[in-house]
C-alpha atoms as a PDB file:
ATOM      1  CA  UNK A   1       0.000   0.000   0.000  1.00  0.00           C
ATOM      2  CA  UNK A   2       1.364   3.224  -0.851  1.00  0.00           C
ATOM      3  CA  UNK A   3       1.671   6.110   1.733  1.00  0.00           C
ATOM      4  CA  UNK A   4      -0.402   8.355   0.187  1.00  0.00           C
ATOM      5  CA  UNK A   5      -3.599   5.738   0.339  1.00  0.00           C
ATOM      6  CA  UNK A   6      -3.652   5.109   4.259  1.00  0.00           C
ATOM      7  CA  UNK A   7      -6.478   6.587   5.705  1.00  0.00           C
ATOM      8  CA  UNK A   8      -6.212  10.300   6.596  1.00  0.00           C
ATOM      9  CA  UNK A   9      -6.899   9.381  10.452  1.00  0.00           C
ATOM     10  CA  UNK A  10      -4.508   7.275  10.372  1.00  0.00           C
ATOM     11  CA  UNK A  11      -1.568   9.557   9.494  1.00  0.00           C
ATOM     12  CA  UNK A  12      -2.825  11.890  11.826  1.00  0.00           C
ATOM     13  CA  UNK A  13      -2.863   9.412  14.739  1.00  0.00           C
ATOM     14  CA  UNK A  14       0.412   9.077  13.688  1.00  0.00           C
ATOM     15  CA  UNK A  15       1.599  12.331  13.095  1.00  0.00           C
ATOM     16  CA  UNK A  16       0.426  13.150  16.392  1.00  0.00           C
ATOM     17  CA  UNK A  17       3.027  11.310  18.382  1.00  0.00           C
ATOM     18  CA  UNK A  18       5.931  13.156  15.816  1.00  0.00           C
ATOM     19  CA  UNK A  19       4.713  16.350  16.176  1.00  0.00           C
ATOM     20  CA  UNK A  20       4.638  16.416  20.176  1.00  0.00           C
ATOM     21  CA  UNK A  21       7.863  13.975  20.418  1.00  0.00           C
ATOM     22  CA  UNK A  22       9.327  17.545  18.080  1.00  0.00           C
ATOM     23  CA  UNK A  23       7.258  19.940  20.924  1.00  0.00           C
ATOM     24  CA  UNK A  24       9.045  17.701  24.066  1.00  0.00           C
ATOM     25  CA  UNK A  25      12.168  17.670  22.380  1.00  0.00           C
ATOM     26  CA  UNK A  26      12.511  21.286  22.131  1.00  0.00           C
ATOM     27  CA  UNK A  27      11.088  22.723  25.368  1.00  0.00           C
ATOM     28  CA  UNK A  28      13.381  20.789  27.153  1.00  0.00           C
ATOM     29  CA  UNK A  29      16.316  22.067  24.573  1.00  0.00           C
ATOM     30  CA  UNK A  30      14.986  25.701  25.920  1.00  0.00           C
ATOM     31  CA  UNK A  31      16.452  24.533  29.639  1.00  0.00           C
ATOM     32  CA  UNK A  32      12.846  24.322  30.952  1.00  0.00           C
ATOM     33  CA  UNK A  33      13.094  21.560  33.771  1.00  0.00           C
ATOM     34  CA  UNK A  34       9.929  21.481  35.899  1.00  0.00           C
ATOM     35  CA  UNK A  35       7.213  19.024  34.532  1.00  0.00           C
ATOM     36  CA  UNK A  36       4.134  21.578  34.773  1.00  0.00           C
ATOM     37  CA  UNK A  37       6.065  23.758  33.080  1.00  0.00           C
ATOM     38  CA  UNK A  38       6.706  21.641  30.595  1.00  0.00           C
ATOM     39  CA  UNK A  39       2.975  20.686  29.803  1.00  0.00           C
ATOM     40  CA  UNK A  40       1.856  24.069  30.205  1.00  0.00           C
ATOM     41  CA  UNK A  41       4.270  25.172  27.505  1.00  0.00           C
ATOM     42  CA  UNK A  42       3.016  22.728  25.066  1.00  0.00           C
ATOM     43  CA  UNK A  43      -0.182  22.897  25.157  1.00  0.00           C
ATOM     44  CA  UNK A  44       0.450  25.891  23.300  1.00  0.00           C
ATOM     45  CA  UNK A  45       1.987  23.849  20.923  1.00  0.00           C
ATOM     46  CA  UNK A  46      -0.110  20.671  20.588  1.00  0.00           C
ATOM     47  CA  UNK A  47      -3.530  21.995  20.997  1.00  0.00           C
ATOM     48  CA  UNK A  48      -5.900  21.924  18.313  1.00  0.00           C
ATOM     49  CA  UNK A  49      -6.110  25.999  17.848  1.00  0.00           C
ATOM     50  CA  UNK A  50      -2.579  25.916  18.060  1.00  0.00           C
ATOM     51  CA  UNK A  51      -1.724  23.323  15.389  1.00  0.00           C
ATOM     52  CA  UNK A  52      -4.787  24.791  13.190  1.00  0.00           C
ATOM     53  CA  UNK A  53      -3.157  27.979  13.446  1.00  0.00           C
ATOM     54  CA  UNK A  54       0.152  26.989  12.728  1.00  0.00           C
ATOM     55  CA  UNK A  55      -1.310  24.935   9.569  1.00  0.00           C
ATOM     56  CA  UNK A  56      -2.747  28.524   8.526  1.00  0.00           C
ATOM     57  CA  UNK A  57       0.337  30.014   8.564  1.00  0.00           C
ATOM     58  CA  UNK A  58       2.152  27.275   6.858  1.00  0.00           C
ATOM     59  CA  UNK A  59      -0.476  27.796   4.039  1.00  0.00           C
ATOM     60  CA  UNK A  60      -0.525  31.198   3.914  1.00  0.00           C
ATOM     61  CA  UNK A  61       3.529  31.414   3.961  1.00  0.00           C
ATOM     62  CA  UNK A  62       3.284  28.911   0.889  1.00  0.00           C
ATOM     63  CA  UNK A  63       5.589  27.162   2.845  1.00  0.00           C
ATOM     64  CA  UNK A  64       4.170  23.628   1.553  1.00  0.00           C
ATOM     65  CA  UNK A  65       4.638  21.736  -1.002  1.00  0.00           C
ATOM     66  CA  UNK A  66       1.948  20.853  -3.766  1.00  0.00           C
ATOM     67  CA  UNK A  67       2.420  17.070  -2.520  1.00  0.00           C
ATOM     68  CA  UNK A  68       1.462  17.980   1.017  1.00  0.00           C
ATOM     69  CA  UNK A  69      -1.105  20.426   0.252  1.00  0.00           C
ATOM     70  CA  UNK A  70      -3.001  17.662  -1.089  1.00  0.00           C
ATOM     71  CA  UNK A  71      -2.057  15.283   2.363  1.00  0.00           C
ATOM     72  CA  UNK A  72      -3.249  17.820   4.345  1.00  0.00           C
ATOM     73  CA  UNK A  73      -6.907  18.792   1.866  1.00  0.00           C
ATOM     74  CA  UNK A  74      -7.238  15.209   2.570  1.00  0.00           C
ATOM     75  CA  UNK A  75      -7.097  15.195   6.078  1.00  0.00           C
ATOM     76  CA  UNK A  76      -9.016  18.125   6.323  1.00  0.00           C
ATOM     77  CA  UNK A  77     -11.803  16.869   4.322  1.00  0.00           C
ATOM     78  CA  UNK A  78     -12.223  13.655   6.024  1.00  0.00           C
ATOM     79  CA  UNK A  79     -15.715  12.983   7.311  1.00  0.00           C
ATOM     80  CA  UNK A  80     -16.185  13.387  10.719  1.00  0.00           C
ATOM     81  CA  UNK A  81     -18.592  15.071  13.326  1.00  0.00           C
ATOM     82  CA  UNK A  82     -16.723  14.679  16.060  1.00  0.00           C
ATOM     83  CA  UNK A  83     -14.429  17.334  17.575  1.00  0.00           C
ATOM     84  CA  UNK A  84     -12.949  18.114  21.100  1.00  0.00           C
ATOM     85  CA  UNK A  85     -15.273  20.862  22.974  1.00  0.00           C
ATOM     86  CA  UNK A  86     -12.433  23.103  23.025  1.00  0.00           C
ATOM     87  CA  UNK A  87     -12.960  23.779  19.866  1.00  0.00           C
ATOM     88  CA  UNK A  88     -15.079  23.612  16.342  1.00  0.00           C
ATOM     89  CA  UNK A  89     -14.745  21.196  13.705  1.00  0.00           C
ATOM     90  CA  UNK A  90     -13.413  23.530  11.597  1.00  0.00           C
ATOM     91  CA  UNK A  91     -10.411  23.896  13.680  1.00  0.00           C
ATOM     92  CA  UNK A  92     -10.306  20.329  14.684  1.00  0.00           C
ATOM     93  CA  UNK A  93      -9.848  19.397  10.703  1.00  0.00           C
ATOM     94  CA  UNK A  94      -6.832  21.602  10.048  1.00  0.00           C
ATOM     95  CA  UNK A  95      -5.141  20.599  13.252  1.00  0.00           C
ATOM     96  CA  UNK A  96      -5.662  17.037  12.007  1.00  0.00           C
ATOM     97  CA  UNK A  97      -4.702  18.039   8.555  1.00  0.00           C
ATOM     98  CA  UNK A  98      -1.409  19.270  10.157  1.00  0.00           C
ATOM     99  CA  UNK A  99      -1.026  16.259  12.120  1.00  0.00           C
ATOM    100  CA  UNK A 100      -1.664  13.721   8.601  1.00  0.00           C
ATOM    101  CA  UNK A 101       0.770  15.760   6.629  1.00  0.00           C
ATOM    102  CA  UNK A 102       3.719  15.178   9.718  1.00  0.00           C
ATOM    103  CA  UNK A 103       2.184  11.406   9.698  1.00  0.00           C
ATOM    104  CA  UNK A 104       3.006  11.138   6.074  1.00  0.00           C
ATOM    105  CA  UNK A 105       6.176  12.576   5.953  1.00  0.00           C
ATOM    106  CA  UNK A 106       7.175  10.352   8.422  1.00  0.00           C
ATOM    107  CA  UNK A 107       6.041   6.933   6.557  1.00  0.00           C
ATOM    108  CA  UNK A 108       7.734   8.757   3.381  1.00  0.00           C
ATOM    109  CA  UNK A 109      11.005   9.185   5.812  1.00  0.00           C
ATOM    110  CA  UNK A 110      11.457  12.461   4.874  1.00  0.00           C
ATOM    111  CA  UNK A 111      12.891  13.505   8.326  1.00  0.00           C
ATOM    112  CA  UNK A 112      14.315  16.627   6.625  1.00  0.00           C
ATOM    113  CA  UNK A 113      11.377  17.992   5.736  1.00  0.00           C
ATOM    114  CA  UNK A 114       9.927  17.570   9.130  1.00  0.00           C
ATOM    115  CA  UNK A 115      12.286  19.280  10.766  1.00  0.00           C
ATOM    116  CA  UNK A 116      11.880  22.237   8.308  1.00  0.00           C
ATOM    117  CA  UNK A 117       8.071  22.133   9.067  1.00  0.00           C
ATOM    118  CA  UNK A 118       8.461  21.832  12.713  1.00  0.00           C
ATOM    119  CA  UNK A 119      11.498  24.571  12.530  1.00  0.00           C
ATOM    120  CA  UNK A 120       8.725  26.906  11.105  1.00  0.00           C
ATOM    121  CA  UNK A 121       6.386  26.462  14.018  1.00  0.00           C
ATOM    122  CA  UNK A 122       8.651  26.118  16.832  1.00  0.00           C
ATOM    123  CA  UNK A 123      10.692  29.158  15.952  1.00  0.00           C
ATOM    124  CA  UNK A 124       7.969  30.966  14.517  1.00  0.00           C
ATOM    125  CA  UNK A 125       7.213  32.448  17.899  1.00  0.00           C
ATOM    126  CA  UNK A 126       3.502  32.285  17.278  1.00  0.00           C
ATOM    127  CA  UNK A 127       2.657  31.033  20.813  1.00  0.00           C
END
């Protein structure tokens, strides 16, 4: 099965576990070394406004590629009615768009262009 055919979810479940394994990684490069700290810092990093807001910018940067514009439509267009109540499905979808397009790039093993991605967010100083 090729990468691009796995269901949309399914990238995002795991691009989920990438994305905050990049988030952990960091905030405890940035010398932070008290646990609730730690959390507290990335939740504003992991959340779903966060990561739908950091897909936004991504998009609007025309950071992405053609290729992963298309992973994350996908994602984004899935059908689903469920969401987290802390926040709309509108939201929800382009957090989990963000979250399939890391997925993906991860099955592709394109660890470079993860780290570019994740190099945008996490020094973007959007939080």
């Amino acid at each position: 099965m090729k990468v691009v055919e796995i269901n949309s979810l399914v990238l995002a479940y795991l691009g989920d576990t990438v994305y905050e394994n990049y988030v952990r990684k960091f905030l405890v490069q940035q010398g932070i070394a008290h646990v609730d700290e730690l959390q507290k810092k990335a939740v504003q990093y992991v959340s779903a406004n966060s990561q739908s807001r950091f897909l936004q910018r991504l998009i609007d940067d025309n950071f992405l590629t053609e290729e992963e514009l298309a992973v994350v439509k996908r994602a984004r267009n899935y059908k689903t009615t469920s969401h987290p109540k802390s926040c709309d499905i509108i939201t929800y979808k382009y957090a989990t768009g963000l979250e399939a397009l890391i997925g993906y790039l991860d099955l592709e093993q394109k660890s470079d262009r993860i780290q570019e991605i994740m190099s945008f967010i996490l020094e973007g100083k959007l939080c």
